[in-house]
PDB file of N, CA and C in Angstrom:
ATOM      1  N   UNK A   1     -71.850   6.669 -68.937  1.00  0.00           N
ATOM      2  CA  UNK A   1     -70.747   6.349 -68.046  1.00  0.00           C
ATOM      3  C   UNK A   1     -70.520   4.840 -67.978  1.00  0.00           C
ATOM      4  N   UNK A   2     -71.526   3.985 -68.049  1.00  0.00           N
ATOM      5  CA  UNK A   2     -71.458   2.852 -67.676  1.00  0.00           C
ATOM      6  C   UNK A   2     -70.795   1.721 -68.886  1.00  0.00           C
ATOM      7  N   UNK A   3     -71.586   2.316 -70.081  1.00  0.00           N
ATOM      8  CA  UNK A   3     -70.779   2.255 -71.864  1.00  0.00           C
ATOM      9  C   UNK A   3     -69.491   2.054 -71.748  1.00  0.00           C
ATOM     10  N   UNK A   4     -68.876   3.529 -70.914  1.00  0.00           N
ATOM     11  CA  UNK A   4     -67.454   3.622 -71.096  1.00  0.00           C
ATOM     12  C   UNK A   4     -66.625   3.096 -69.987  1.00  0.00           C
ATOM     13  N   UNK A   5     -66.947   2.854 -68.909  1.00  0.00           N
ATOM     14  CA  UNK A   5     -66.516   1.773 -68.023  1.00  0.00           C
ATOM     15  C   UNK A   5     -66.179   0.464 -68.826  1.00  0.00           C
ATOM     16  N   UNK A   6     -67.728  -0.008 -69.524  1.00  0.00           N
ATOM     17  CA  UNK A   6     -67.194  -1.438 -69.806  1.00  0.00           C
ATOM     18  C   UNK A   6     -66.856  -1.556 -71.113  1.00  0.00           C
ATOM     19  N   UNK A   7     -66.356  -0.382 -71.825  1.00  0.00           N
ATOM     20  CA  UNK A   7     -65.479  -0.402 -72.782  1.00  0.00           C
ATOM     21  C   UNK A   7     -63.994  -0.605 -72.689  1.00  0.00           C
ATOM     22  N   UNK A   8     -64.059   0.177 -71.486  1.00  0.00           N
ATOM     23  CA  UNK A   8     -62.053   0.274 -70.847  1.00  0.00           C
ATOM     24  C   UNK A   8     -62.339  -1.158 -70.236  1.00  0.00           C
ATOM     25  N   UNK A   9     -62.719  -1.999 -69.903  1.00  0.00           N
ATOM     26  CA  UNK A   9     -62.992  -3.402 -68.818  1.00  0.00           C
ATOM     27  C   UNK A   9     -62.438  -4.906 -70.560  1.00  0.00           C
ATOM     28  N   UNK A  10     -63.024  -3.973 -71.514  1.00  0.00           N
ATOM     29  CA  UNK A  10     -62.709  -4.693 -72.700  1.00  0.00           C
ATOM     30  C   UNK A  10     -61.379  -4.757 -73.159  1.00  0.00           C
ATOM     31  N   UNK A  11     -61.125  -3.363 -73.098  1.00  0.00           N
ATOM     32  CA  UNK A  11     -59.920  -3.200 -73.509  1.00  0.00           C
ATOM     33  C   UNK A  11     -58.972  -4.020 -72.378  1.00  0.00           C
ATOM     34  N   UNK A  12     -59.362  -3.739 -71.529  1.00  0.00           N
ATOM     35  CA  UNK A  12     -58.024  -3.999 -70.641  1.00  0.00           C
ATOM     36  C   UNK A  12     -58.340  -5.591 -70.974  1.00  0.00           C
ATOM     37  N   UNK A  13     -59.386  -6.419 -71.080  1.00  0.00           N
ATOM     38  CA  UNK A  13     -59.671  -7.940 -71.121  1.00  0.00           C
ATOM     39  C   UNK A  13     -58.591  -8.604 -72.375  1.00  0.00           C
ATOM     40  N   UNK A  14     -58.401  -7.800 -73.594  1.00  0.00           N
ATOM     41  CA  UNK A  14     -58.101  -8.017 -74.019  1.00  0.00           C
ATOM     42  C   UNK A  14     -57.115  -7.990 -74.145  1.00  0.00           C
ATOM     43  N   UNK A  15     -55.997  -7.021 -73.542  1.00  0.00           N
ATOM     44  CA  UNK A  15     -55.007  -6.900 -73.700  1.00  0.00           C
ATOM     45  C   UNK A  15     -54.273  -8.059 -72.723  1.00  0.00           C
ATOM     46  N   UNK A  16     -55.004  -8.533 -71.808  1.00  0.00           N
ATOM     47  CA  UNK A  16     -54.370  -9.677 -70.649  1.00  0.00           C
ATOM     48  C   UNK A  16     -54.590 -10.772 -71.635  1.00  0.00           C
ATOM     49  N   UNK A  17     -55.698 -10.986 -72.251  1.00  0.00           N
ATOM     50  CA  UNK A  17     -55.425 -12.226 -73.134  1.00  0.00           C
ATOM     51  C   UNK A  17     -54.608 -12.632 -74.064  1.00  0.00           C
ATOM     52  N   UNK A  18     -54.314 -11.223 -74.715  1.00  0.00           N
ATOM     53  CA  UNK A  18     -53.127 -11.585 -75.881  1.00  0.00           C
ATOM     54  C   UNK A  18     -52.087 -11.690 -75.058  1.00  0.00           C
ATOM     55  N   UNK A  19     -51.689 -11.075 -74.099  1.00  0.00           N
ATOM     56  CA  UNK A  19     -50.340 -10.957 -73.480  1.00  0.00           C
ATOM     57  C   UNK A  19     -50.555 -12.035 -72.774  1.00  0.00           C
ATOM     58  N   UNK A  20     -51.286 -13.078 -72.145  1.00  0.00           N
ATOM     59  CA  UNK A  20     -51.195 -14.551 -71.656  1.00  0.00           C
ATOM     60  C   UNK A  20     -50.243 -15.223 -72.936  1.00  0.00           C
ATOM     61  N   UNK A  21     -50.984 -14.754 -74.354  1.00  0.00           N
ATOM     62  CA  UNK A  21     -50.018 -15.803 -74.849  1.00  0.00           C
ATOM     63  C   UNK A  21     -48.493 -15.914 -74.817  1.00  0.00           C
ATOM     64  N   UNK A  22     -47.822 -14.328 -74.706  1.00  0.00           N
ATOM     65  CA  UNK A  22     -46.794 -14.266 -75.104  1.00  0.00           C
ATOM     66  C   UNK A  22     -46.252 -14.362 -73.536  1.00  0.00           C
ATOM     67  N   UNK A  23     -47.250 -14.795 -72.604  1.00  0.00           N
ATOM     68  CA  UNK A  23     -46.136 -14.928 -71.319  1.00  0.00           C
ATOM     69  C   UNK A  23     -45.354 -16.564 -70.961  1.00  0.00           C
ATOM     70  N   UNK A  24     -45.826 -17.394 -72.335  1.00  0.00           N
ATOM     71  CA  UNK A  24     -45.473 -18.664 -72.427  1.00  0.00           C
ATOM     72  C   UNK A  24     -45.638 -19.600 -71.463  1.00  0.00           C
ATOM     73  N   UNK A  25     -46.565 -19.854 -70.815  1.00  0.00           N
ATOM     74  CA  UNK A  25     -47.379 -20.155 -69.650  1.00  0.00           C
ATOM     75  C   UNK A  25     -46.687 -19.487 -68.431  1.00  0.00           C
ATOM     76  N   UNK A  26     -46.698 -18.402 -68.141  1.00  0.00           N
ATOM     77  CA  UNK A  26     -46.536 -17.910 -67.149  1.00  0.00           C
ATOM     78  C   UNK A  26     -45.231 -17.540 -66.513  1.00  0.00           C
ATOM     79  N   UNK A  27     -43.982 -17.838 -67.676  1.00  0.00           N
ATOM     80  CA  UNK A  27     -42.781 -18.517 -67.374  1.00  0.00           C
ATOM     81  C   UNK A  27     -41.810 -17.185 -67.576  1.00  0.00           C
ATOM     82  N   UNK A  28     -42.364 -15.953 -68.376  1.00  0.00           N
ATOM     83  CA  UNK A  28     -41.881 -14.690 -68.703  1.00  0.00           C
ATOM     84  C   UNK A  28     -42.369 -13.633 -68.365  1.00  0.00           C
ATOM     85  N   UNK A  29     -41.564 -13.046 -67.232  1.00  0.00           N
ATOM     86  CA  UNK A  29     -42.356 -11.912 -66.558  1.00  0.00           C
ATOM     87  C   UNK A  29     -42.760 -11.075 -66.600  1.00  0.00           C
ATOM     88  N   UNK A  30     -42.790 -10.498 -67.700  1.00  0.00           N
ATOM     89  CA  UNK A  30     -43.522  -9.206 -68.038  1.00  0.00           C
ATOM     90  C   UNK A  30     -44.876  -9.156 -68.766  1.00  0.00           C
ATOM     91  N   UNK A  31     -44.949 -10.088 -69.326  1.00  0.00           N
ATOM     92  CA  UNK A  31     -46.388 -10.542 -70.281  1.00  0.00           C
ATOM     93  C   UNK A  31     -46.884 -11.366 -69.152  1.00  0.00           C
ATOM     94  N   UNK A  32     -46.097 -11.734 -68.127  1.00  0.00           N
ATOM     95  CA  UNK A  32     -47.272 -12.338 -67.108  1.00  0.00           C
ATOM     96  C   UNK A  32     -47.942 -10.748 -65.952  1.00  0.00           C
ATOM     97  N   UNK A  33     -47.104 -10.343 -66.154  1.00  0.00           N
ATOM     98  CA  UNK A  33     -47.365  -9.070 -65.275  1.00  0.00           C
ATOM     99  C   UNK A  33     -48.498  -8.194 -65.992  1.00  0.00           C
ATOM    100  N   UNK A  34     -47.985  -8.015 -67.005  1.00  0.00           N
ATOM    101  CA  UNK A  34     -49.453  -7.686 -68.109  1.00  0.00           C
ATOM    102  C   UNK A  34     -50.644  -7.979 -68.486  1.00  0.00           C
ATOM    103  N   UNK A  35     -50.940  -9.741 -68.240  1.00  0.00           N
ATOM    104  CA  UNK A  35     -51.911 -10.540 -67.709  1.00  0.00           C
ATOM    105  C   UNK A  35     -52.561 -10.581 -66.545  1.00  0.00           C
ATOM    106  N   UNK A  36     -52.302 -10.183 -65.571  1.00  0.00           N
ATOM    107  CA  UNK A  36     -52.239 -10.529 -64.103  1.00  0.00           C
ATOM    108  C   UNK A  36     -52.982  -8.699 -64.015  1.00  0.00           C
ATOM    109  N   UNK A  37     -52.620  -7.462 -64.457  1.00  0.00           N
ATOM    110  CA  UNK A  37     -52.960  -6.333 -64.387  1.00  0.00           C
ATOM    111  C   UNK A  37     -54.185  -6.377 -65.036  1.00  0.00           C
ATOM    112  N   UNK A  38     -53.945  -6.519 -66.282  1.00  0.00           N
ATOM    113  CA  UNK A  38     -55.228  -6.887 -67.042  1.00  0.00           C
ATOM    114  C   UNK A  38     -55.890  -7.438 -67.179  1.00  0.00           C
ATOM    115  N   UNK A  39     -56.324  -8.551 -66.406  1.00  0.00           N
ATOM    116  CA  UNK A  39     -57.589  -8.553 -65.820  1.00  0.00           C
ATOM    117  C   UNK A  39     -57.682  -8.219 -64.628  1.00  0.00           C
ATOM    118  N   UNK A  40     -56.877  -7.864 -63.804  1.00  0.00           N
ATOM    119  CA  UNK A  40     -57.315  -7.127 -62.454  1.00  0.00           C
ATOM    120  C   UNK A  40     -58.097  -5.917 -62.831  1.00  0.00           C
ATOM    121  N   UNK A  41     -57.607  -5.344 -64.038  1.00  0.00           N
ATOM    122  CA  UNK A  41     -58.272  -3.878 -64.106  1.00  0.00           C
ATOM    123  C   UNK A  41     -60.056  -3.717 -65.405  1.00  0.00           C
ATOM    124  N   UNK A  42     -59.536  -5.039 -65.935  1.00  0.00           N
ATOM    125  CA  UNK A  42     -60.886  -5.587 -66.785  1.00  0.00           C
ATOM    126  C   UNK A  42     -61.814  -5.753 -65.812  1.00  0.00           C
ATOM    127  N   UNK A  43     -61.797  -6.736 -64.687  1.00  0.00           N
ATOM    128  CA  UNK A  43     -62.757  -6.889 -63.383  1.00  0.00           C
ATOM    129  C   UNK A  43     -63.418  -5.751 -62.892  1.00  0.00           C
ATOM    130  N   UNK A  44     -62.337  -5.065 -62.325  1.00  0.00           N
ATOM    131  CA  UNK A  44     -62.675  -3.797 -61.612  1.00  0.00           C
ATOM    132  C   UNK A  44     -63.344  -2.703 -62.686  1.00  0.00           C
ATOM    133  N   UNK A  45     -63.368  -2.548 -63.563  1.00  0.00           N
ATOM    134  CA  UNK A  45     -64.030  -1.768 -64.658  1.00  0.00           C
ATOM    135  C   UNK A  45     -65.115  -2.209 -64.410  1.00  0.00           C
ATOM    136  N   UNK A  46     -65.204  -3.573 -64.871  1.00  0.00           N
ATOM    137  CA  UNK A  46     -66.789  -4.501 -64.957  1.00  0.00           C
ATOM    138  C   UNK A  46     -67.351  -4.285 -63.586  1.00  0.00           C
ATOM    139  N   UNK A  47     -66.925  -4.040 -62.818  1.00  0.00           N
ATOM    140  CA  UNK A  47     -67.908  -4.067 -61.056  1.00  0.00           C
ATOM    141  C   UNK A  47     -68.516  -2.817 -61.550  1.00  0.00           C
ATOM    142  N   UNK A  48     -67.394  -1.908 -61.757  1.00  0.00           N
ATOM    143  CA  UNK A  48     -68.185  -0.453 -61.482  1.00  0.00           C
ATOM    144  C   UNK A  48     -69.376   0.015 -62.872  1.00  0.00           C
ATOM    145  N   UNK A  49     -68.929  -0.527 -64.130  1.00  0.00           N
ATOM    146  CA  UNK A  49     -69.372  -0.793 -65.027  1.00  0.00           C
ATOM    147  C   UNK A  49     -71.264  -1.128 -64.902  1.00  0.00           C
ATOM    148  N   UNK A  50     -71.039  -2.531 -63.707  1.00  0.00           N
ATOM    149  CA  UNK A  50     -72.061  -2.888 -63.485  1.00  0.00           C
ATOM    150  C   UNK A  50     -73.160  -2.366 -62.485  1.00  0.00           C
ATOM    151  N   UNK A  51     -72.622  -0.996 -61.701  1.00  0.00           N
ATOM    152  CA  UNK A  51     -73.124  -0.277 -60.995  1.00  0.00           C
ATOM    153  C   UNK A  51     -74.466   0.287 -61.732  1.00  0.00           C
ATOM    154  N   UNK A  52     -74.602   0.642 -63.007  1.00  0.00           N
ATOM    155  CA  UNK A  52     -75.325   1.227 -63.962  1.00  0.00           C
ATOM    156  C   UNK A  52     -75.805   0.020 -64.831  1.00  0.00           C
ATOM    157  N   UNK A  53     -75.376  -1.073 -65.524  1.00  0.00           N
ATOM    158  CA  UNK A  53     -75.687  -1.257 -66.438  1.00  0.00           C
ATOM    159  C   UNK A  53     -76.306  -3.200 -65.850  1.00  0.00           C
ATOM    160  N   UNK A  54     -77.454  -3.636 -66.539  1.00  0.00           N
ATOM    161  CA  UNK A  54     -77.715  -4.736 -66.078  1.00  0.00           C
ATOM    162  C   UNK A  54     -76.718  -6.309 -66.777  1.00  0.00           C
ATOM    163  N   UNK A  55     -76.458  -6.788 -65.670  1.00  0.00           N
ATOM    164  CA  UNK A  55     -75.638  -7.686 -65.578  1.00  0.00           C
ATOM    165  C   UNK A  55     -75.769  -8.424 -66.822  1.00  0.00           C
ATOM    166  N   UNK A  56     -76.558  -9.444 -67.526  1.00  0.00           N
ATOM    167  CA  UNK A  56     -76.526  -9.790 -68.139  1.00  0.00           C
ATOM    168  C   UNK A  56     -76.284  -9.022 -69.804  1.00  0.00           C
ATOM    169  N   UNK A  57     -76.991  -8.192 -69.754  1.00  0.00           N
ATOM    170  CA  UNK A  57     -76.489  -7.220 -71.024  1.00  0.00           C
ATOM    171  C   UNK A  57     -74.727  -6.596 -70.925  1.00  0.00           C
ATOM    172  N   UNK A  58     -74.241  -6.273 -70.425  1.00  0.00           N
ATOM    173  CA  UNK A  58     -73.105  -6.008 -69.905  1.00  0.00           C
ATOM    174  C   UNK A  58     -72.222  -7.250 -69.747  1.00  0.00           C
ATOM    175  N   UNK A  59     -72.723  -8.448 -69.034  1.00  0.00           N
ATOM    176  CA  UNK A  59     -71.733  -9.497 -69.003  1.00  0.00           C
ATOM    177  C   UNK A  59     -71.334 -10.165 -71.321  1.00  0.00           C
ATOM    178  N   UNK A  60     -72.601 -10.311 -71.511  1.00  0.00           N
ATOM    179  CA  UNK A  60     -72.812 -10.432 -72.832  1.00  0.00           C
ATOM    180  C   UNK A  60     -72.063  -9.583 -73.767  1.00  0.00           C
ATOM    181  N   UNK A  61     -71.702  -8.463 -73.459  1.00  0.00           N
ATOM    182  CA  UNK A  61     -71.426  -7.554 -74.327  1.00  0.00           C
ATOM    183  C   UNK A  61     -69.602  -7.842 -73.863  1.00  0.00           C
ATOM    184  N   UNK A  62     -69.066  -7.869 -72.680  1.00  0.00           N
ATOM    185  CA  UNK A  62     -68.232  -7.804 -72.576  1.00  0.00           C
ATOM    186  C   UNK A  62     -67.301  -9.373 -73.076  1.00  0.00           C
ATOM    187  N   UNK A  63     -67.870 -10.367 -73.044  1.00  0.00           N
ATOM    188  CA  UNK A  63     -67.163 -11.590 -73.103  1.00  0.00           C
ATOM    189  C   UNK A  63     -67.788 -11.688 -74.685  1.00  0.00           C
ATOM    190  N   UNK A  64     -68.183 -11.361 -75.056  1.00  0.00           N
ATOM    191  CA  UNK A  64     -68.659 -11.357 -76.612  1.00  0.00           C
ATOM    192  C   UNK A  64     -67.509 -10.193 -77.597  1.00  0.00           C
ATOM    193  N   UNK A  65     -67.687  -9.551 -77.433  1.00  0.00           N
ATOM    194  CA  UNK A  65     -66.805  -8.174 -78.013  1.00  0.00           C
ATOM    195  C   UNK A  65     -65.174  -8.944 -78.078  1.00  0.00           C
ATOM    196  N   UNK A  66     -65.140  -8.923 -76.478  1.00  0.00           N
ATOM    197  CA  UNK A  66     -63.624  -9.702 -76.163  1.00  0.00           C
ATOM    198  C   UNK A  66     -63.070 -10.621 -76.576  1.00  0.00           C
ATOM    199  N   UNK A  67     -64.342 -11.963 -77.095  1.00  0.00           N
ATOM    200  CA  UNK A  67     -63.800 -13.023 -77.878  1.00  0.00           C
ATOM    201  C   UNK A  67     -63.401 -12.805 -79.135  1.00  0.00           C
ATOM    202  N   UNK A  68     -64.359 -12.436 -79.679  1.00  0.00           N
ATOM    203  CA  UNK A  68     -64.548 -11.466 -81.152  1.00  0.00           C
ATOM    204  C   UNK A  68     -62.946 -10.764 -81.710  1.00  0.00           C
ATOM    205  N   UNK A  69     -63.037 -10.138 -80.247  1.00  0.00           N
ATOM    206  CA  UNK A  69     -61.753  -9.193 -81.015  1.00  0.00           C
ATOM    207  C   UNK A  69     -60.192 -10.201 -80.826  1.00  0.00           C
ATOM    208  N   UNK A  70     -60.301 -10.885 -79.128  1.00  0.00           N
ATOM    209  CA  UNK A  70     -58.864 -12.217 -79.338  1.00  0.00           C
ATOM    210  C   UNK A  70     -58.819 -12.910 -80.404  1.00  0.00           C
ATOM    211  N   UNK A  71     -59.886 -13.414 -81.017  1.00  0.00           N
ATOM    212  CA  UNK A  71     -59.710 -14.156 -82.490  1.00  0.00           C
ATOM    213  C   UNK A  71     -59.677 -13.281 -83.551  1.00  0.00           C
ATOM    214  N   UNK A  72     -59.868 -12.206 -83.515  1.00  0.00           N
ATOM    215  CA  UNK A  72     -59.482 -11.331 -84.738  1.00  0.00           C
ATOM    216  C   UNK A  72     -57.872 -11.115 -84.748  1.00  0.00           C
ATOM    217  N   UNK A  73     -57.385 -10.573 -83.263  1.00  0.00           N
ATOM    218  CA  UNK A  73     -56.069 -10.467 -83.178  1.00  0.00           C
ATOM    219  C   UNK A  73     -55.509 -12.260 -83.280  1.00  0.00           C
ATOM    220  N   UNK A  74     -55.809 -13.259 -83.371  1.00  0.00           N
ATOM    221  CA  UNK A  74     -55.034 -14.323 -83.260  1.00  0.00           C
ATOM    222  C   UNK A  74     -54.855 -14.440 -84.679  1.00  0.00           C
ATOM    223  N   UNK A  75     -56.032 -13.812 -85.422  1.00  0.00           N
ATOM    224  CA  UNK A  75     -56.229 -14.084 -87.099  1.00  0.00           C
ATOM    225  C   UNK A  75     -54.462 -13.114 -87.768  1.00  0.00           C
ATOM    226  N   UNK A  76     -55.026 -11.805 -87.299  1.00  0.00           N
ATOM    227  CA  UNK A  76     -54.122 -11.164 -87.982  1.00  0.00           C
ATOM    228  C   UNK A  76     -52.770 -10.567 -87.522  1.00  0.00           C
ATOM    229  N   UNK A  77     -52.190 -11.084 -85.978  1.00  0.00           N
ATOM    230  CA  UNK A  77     -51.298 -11.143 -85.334  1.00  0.00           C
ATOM    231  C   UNK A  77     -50.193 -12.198 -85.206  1.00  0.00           C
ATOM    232  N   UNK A  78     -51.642 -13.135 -85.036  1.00  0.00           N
ATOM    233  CA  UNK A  78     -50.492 -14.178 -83.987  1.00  0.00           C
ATOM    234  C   UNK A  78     -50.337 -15.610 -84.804  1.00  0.00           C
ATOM    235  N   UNK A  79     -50.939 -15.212 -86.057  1.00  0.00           N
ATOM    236  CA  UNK A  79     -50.448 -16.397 -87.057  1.00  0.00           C
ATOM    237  C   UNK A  79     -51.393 -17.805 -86.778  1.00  0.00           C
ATOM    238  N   UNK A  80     -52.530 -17.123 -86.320  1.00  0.00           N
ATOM    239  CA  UNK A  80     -54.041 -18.212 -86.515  1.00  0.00           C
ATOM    240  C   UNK A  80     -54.650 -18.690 -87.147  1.00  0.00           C
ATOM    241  N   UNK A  81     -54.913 -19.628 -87.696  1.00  0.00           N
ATOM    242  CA  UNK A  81     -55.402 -19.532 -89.036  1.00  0.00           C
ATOM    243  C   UNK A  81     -57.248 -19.446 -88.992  1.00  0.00           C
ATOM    244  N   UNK A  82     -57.696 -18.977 -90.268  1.00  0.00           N
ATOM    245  CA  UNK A  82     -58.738 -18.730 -89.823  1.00  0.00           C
ATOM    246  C   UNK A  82     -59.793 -19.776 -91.153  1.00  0.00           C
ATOM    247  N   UNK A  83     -60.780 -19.811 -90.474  1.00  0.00           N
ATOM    248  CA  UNK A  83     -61.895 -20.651 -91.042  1.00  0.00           C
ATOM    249  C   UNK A  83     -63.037 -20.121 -91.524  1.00  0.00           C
ATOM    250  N   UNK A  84     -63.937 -20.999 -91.802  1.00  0.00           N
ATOM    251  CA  UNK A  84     -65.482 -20.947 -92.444  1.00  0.00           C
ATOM    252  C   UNK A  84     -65.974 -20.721 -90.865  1.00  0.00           C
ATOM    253  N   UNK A  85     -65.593 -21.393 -90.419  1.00  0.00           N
ATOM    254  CA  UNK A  85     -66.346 -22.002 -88.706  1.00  0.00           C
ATOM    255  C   UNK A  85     -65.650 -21.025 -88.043  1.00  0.00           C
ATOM    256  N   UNK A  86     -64.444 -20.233 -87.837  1.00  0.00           N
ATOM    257  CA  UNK A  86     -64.609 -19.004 -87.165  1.00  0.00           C
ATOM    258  C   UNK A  86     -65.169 -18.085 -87.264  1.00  0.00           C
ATOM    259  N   UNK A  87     -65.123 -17.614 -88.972  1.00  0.00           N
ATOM    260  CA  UNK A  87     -65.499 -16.835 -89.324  1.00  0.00           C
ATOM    261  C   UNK A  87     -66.954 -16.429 -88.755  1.00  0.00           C
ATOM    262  N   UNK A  88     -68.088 -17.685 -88.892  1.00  0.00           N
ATOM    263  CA  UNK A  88     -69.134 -17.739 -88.644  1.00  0.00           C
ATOM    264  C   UNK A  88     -69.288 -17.434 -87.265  1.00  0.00           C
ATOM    265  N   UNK A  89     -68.723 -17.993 -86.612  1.00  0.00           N
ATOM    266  CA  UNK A  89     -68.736 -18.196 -84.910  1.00  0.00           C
ATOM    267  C   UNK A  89     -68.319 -16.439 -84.419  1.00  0.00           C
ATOM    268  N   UNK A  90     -67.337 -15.163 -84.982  1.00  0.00           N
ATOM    269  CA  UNK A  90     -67.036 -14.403 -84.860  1.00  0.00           C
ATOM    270  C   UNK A  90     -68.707 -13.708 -84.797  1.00  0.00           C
ATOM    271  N   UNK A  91     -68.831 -14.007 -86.397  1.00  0.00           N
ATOM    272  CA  UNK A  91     -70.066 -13.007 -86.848  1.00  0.00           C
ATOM    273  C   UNK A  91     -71.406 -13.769 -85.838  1.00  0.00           C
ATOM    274  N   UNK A  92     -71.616 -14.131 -85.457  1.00  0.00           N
ATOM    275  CA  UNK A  92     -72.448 -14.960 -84.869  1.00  0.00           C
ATOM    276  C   UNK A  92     -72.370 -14.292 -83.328  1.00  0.00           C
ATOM    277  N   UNK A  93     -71.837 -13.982 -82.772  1.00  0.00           N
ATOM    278  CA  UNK A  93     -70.890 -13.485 -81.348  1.00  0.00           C
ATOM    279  C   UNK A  93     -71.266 -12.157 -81.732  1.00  0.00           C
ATOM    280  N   UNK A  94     -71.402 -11.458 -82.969  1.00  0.00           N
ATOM    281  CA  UNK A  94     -71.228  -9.848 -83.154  1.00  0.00           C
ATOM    282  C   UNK A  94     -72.924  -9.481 -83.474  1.00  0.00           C
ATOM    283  N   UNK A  95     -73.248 -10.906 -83.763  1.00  0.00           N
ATOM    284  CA  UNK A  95     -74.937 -10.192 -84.257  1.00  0.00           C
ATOM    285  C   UNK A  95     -75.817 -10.553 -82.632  1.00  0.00           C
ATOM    286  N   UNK A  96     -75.209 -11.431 -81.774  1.00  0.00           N
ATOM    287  CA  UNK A  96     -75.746 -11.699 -79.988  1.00  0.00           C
ATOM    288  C   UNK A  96     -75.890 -10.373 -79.845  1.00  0.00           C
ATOM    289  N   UNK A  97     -74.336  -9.693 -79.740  1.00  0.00           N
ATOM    290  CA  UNK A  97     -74.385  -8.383 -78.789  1.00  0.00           C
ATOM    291  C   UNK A  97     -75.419  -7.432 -79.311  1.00  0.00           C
ATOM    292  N   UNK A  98     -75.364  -7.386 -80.726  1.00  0.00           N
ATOM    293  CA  UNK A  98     -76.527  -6.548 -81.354  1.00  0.00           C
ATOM    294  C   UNK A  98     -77.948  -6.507 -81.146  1.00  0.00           C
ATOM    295  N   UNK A  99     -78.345  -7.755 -81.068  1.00  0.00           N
ATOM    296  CA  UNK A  99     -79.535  -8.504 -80.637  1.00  0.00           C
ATOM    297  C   UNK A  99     -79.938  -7.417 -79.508  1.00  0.00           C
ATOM    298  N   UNK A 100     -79.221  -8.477 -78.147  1.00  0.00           N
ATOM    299  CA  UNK A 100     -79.167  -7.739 -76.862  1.00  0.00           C
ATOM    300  C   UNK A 100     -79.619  -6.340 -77.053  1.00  0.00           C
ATOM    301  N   UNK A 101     -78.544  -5.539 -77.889  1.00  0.00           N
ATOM    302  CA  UNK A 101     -78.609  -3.879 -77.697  1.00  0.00           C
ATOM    303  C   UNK A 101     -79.812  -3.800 -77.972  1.00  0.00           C
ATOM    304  N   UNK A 102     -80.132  -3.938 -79.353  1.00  0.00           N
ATOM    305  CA  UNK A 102     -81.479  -3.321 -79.968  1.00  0.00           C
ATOM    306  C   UNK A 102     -82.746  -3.797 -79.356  1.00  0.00           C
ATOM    307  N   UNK A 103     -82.574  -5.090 -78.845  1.00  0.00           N
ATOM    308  CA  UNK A 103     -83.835  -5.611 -78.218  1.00  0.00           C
ATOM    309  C   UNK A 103     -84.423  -5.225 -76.705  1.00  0.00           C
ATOM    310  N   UNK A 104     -83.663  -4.033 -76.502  1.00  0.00           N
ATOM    311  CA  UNK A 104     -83.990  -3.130 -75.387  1.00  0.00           C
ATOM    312  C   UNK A 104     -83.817  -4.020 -73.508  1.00  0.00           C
ATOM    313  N   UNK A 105     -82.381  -5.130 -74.046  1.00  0.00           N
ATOM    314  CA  UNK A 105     -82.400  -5.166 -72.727  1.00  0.00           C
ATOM    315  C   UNK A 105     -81.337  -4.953 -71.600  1.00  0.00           C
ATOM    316  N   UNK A 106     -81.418  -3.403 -72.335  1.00  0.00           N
ATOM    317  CA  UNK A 106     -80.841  -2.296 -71.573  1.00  0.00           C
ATOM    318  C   UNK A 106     -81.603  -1.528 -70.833  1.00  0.00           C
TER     319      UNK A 106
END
């Protein structure tokens, strides 16, 4: 249960971040409204999320995954360009969360 809490807490994280960009600082109302939901509902996932699951493994997993995936979508969306040094920094971010999992501090 707690998995899938802070899976939907991701999703929704992410979707407020891409849609920050396209709300052009705040100036277009519907991608700000989309921002403003999404993370209201990323938060609230993560509380209940965190009812079950320990904070730091869970905080890790969620701001890790989330970065991971905004720079993937900036790569192949939003006309980002991508690097040696993201690249690394992505995979680097994807082998933490792994760490965490397998190293039982769940």
């Amino acid at each position: 249960m707690g998995y899938g809490l802070l899976a939907g807490a991701i999703a929704a994280e992410i979707l407020a971040t891409t849609s920050m960009k396209y709300s052009d600082g705040f100036s277009k109302l519907w991608p700000s409204l989309v921002t403003g939901a999404g993370y209201l509902i990323a938060f609230a996932l993560l509380a209940q999320a965190l009812k079950t699951l320990q904070v730091g493994t869970a905080y890790a997993i969620w701001s890790g995954v989330g970065t991971a995936a905004v720079a993937t979508i900036g790569v192949l969306f939003l006309g980002e360009t991508l690097s040696l040094a993201k690249v690394a920094g992505i995979l680097l971010i994807v082998a933490g969360v792994a760490v965490l999992n397998l190293g039982g501090a769940h």
